[in-house]
C-alpha atoms as a PDB file:
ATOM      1  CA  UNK A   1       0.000   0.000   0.000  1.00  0.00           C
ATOM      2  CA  UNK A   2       1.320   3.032  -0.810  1.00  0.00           C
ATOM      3  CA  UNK A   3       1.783   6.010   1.395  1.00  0.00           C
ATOM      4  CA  UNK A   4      -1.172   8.328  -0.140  1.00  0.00           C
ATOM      5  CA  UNK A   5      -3.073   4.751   0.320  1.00  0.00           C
ATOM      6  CA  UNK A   6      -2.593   4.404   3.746  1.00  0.00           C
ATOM      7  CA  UNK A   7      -2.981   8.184   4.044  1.00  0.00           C
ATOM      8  CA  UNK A   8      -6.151   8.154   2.619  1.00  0.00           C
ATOM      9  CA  UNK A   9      -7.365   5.728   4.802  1.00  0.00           C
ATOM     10  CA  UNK A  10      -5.549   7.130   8.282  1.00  0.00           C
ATOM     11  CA  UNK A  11      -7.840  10.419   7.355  1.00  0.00           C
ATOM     12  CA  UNK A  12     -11.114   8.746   6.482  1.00  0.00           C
ATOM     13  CA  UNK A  13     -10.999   6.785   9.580  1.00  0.00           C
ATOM     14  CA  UNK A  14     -10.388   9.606  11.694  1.00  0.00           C
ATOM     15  CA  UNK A  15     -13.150  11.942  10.020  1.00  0.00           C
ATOM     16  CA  UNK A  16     -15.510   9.089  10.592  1.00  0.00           C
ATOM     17  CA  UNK A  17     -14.605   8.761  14.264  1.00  0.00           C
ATOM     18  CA  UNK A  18     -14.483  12.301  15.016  1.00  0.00           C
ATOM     19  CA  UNK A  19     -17.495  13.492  12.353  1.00  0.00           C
ATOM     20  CA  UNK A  20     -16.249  15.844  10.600  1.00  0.00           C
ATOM     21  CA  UNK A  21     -14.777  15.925   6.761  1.00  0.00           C
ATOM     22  CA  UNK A  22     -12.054  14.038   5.339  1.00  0.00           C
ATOM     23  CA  UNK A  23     -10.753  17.538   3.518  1.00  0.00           C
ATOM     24  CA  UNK A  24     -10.001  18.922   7.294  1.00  0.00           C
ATOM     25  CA  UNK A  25      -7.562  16.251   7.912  1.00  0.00           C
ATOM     26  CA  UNK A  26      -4.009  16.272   6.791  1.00  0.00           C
ATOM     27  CA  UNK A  27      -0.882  14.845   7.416  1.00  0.00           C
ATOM     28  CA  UNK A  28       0.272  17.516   9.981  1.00  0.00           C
ATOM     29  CA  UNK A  29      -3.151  17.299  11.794  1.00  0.00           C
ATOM     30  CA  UNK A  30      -2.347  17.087  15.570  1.00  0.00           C
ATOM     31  CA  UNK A  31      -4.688  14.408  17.247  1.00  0.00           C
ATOM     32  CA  UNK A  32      -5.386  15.974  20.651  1.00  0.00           C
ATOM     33  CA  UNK A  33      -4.745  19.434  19.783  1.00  0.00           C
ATOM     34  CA  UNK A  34      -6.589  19.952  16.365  1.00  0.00           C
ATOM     35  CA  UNK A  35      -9.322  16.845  16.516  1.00  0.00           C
ATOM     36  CA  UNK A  36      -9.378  16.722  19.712  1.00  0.00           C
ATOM     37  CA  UNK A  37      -8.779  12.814  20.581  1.00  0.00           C
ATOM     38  CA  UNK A  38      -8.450  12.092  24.159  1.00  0.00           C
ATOM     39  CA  UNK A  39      -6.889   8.820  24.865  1.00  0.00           C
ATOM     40  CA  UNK A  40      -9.721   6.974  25.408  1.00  0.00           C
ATOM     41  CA  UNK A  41     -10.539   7.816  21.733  1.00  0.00           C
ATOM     42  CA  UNK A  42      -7.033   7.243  20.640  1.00  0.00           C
ATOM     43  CA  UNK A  43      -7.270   4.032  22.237  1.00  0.00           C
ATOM     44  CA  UNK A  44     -10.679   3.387  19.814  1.00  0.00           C
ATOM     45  CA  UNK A  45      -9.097   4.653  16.849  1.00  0.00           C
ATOM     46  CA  UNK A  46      -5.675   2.615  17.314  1.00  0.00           C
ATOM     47  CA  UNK A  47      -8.015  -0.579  17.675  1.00  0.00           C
ATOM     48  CA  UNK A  48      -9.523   0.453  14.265  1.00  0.00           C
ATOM     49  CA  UNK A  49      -6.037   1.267  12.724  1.00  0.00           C
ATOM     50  CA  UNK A  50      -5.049  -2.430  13.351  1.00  0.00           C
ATOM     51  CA  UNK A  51      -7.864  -3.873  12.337  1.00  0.00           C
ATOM     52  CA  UNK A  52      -7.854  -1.725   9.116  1.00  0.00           C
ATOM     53  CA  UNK A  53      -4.207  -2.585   8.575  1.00  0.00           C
ATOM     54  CA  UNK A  54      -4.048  -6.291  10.308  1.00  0.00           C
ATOM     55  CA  UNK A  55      -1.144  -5.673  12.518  1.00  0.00           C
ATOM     56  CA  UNK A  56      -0.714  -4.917  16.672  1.00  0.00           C
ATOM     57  CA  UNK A  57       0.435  -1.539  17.656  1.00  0.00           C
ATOM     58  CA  UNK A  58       2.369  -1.523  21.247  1.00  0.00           C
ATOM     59  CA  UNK A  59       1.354   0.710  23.914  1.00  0.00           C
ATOM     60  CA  UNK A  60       4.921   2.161  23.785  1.00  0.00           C
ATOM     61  CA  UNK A  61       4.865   3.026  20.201  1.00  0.00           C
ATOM     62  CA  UNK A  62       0.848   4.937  20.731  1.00  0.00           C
ATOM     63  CA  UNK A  63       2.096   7.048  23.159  1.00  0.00           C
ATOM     64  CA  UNK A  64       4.627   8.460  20.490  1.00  0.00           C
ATOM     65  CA  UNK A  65       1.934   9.318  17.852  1.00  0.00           C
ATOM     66  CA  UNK A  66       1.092  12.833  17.999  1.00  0.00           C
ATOM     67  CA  UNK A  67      -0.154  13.574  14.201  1.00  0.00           C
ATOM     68  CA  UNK A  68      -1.554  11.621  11.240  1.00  0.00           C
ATOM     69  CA  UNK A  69       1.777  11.839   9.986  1.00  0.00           C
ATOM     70  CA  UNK A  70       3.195   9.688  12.612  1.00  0.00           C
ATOM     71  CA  UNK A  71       0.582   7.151  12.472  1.00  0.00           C
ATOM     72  CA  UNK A  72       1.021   7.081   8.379  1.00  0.00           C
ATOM     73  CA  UNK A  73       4.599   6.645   8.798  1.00  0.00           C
ATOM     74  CA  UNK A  74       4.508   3.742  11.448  1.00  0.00           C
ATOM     75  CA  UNK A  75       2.153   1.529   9.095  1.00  0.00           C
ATOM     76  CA  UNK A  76       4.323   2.878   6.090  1.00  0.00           C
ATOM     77  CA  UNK A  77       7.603   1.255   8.296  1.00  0.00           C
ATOM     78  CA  UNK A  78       5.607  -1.540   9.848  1.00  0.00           C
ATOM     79  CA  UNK A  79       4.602  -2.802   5.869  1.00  0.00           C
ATOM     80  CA  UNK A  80       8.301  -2.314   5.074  1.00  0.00           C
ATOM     81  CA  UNK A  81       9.181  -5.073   7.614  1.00  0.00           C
ATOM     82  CA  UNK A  82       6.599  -7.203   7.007  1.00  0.00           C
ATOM     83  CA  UNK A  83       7.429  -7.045   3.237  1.00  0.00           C
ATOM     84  CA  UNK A  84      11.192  -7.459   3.891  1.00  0.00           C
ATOM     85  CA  UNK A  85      10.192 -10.760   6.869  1.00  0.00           C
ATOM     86  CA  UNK A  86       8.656 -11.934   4.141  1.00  0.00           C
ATOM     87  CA  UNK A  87      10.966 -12.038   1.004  1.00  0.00           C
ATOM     88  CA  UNK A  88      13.379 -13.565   3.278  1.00  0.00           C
ATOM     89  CA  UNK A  89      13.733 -17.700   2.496  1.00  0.00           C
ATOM     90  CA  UNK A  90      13.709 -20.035   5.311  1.00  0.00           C
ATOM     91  CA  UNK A  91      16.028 -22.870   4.234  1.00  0.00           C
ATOM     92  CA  UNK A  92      16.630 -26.251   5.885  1.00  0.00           C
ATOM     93  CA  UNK A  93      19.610 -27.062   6.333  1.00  0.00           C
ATOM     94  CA  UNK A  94      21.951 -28.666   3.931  1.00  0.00           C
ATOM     95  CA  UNK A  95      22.500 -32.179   4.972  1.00  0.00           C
ATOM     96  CA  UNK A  96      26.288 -31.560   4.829  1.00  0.00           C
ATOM     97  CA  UNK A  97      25.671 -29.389   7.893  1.00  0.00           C
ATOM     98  CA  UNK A  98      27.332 -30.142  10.713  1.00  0.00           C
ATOM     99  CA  UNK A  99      24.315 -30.182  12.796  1.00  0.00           C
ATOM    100  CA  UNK A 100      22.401 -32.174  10.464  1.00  0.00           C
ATOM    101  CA  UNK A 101      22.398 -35.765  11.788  1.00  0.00           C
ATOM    102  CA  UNK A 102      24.087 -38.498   8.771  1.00  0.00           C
ATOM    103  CA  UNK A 103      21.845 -41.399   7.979  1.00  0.00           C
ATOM    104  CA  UNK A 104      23.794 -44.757   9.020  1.00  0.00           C
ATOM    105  CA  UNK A 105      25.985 -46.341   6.834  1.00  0.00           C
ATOM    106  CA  UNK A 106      24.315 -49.644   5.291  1.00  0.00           C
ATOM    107  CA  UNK A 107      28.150 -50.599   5.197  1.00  0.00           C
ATOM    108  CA  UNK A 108      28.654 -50.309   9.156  1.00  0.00           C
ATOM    109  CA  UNK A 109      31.454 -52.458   9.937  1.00  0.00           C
ATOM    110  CA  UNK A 110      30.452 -52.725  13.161  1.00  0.00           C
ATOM    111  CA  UNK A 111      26.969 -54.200  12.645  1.00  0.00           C
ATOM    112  CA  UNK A 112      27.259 -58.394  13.547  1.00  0.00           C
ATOM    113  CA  UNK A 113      24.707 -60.574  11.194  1.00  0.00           C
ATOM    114  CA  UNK A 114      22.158 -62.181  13.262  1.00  0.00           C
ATOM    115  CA  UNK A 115      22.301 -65.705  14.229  1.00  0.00           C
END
């Protein structure tokens, strides 16, 4: 998702929540100062933002959102990492390993032949 995508979507889920138009939000729009989100309703928003955007948002990182910027740029990073988790390939190990365990030798020279 691009950053206009996500935005888009930071600013039309905040209009809904706080009733008012989507054209009155932008990207330096304080939270508390110019919408005027306490942090019960920054709590209810940050529950929609994760569902909107299927991730989990620690308490640490809410308290550092002050603007629609900031919460646009944490998803924009978040994605990044996910994307990046993603394209890297999980390999088994190569059975030349040395902690891969070697099959036993049919030719064990140890091995007696039953009676």
């Amino acid at each position: 998702m691009t950053n206009e995508a996500v935005s888009q979507t930071i600013r039309e889920l905040l209009a809904r929540k706080m009733s008012i138009d989507v054209s009155k939000i932008n990207g330096e729009t304080r939270l508390n100062e110019d919408l005027g989100l306490d942090s019960f309703g920054g709590v209810e928003v940050m529950f929609e933002i994760e569902e909107a955007f299927n991730l989990k948002i620690p308490d640490s990182d809410i308290e550092q959102v002050r603007t629609v910027n900031d919460i646009v740029n944490y998803i924009v990073e978040w994605q990044k990492k996910a994307a990046d988790a993603a394209a890297v390939p999980t390999t088994p190990p190569l059975a030349s390993s040395p902690d891969t365990p070697k099959p036993a030798s049919s030719d064990d020279s140890d091995v007696k032949p039953a009676s």
